[in-house]
C-alpha atoms as a PDB file:
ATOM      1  CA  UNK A   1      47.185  47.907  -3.974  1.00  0.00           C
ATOM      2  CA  UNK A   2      50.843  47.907  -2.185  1.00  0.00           C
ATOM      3  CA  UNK A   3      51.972  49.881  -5.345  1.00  0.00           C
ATOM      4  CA  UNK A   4      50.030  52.480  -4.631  1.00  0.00           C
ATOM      5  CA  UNK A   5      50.203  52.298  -0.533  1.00  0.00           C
ATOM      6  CA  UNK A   6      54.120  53.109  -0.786  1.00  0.00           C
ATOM      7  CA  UNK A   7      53.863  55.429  -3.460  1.00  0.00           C
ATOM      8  CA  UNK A   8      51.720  58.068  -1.480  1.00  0.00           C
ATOM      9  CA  UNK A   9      53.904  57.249   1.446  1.00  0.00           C
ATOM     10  CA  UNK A  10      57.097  58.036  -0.597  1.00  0.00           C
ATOM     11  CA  UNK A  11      55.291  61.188  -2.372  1.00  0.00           C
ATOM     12  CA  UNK A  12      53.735  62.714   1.357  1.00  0.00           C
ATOM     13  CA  UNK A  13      57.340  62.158   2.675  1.00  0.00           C
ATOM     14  CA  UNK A  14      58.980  64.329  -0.084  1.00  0.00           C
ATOM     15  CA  UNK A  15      56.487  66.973   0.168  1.00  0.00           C
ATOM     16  CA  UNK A  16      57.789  67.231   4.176  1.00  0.00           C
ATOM     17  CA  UNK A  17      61.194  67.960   3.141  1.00  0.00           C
ATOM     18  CA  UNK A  18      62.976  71.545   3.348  1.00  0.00           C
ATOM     19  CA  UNK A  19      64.189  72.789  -0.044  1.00  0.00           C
ATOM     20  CA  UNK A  20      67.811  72.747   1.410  1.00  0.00           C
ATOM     21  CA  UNK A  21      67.303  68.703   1.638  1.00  0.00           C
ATOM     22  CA  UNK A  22      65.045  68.664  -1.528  1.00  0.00           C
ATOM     23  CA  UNK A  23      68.369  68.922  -4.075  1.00  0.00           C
ATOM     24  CA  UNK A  24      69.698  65.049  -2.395  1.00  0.00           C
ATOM     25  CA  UNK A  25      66.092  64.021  -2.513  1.00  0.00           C
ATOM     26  CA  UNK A  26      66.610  60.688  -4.944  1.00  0.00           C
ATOM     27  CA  UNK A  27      62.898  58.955  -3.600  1.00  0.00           C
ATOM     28  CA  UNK A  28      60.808  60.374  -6.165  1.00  0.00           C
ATOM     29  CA  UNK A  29      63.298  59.479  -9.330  1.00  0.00           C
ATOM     30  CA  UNK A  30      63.055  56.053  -7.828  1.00  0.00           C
ATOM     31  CA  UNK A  31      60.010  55.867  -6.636  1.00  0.00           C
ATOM     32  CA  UNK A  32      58.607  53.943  -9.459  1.00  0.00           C
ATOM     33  CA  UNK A  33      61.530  51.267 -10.083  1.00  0.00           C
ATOM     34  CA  UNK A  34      61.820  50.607  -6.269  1.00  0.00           C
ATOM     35  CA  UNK A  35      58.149  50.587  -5.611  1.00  0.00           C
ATOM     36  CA  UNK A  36      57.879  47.945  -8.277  1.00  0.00           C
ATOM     37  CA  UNK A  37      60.327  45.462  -7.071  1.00  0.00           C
ATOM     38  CA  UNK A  38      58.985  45.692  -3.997  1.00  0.00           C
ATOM     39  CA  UNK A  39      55.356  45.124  -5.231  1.00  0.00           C
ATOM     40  CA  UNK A  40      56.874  42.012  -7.319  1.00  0.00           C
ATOM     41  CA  UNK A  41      58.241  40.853  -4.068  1.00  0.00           C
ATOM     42  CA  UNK A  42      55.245  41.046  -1.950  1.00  0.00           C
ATOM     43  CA  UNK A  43      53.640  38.633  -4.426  1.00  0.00           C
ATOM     44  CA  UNK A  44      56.119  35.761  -3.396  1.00  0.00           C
ATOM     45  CA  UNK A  45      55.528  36.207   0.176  1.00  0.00           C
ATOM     46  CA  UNK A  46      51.325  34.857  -0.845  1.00  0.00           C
ATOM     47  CA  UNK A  47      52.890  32.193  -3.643  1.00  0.00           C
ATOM     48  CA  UNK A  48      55.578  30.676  -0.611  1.00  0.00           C
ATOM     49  CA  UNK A  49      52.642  30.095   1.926  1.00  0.00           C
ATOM     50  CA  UNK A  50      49.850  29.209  -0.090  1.00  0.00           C
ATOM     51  CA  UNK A  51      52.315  26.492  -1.149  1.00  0.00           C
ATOM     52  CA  UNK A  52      52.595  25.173   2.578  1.00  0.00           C
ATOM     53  CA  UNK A  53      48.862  24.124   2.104  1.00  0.00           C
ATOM     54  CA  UNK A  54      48.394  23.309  -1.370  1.00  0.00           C
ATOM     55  CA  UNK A  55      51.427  20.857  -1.245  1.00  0.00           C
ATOM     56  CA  UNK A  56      50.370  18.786   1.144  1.00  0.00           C
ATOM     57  CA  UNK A  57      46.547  18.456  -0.231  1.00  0.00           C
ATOM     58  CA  UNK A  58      47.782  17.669  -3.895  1.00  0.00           C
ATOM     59  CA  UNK A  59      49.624  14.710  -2.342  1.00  0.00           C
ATOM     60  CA  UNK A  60      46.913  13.181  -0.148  1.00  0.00           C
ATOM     61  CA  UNK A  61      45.123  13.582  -3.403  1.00  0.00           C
ATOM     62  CA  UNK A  62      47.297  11.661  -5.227  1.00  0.00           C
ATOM     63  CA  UNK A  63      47.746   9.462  -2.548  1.00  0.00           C
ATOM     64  CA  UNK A  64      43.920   8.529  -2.698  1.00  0.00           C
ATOM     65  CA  UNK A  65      44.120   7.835  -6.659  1.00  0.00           C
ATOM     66  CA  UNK A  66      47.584   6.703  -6.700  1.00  0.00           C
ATOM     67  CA  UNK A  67      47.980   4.785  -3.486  1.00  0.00           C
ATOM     68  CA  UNK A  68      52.019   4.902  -3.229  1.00  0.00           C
ATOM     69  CA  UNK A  69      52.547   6.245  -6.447  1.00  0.00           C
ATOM     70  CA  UNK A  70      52.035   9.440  -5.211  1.00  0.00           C
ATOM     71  CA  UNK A  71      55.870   9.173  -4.161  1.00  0.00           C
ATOM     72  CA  UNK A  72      56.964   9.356  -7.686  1.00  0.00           C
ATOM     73  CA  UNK A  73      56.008  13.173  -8.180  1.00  0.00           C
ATOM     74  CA  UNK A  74      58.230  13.808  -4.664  1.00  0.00           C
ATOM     75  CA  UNK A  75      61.654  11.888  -5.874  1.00  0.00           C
ATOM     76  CA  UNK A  76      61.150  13.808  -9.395  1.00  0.00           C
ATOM     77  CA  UNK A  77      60.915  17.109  -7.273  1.00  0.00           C
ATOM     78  CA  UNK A  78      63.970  16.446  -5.105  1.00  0.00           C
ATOM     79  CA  UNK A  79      65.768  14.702  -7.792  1.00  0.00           C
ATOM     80  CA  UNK A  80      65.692  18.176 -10.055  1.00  0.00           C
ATOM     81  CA  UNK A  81      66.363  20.475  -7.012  1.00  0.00           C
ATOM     82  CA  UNK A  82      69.372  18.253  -6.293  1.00  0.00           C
ATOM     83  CA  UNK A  83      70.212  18.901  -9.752  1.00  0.00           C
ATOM     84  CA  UNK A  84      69.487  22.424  -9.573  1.00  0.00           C
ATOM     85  CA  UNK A  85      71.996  23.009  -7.089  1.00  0.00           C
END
């Protein structure tokens, strides 16, 4: 749905521009490569909050079956991003 948004955007702002500007006019070669990215992007943004709440849920979860156990899964995760680094 954003795809689409900024191409239109990208395409009515090209057909505004004078033919004397129209020669420099690099949007609509990259209009499809830079739309993309930016699409791919926007898809993080919902993955990086939705986190925030499903984190803490999945460990009360655990937490309920577990009891303190449900630490385990957390030292493994900062364990590997320490790693990672």
């Amino acid at each position: 749905m954003s795809r689409g948004a900024l191409i239109s955007v990208i395409y009515r702002k090209t057909l505004q521009l004078k033919l004397t500007e129209l020669k420099d006019s690099k949007p609509v070669t990259l209009m499809s490569t830079d739309v993309q990215r930016i699409a791919a992007g926007l898809e993080f943004v919902h993955d990086s909050w939705a986190s925030l709440i499903e984190i803490p849920i999945a460990l009360w979860l655990l937490y309920r079956q577990l009891g303190l156990g449900f630490l385990s899964p957390i030292l493994v995760a900062l364990g590997r991003s320490i790693l990672w680094l």
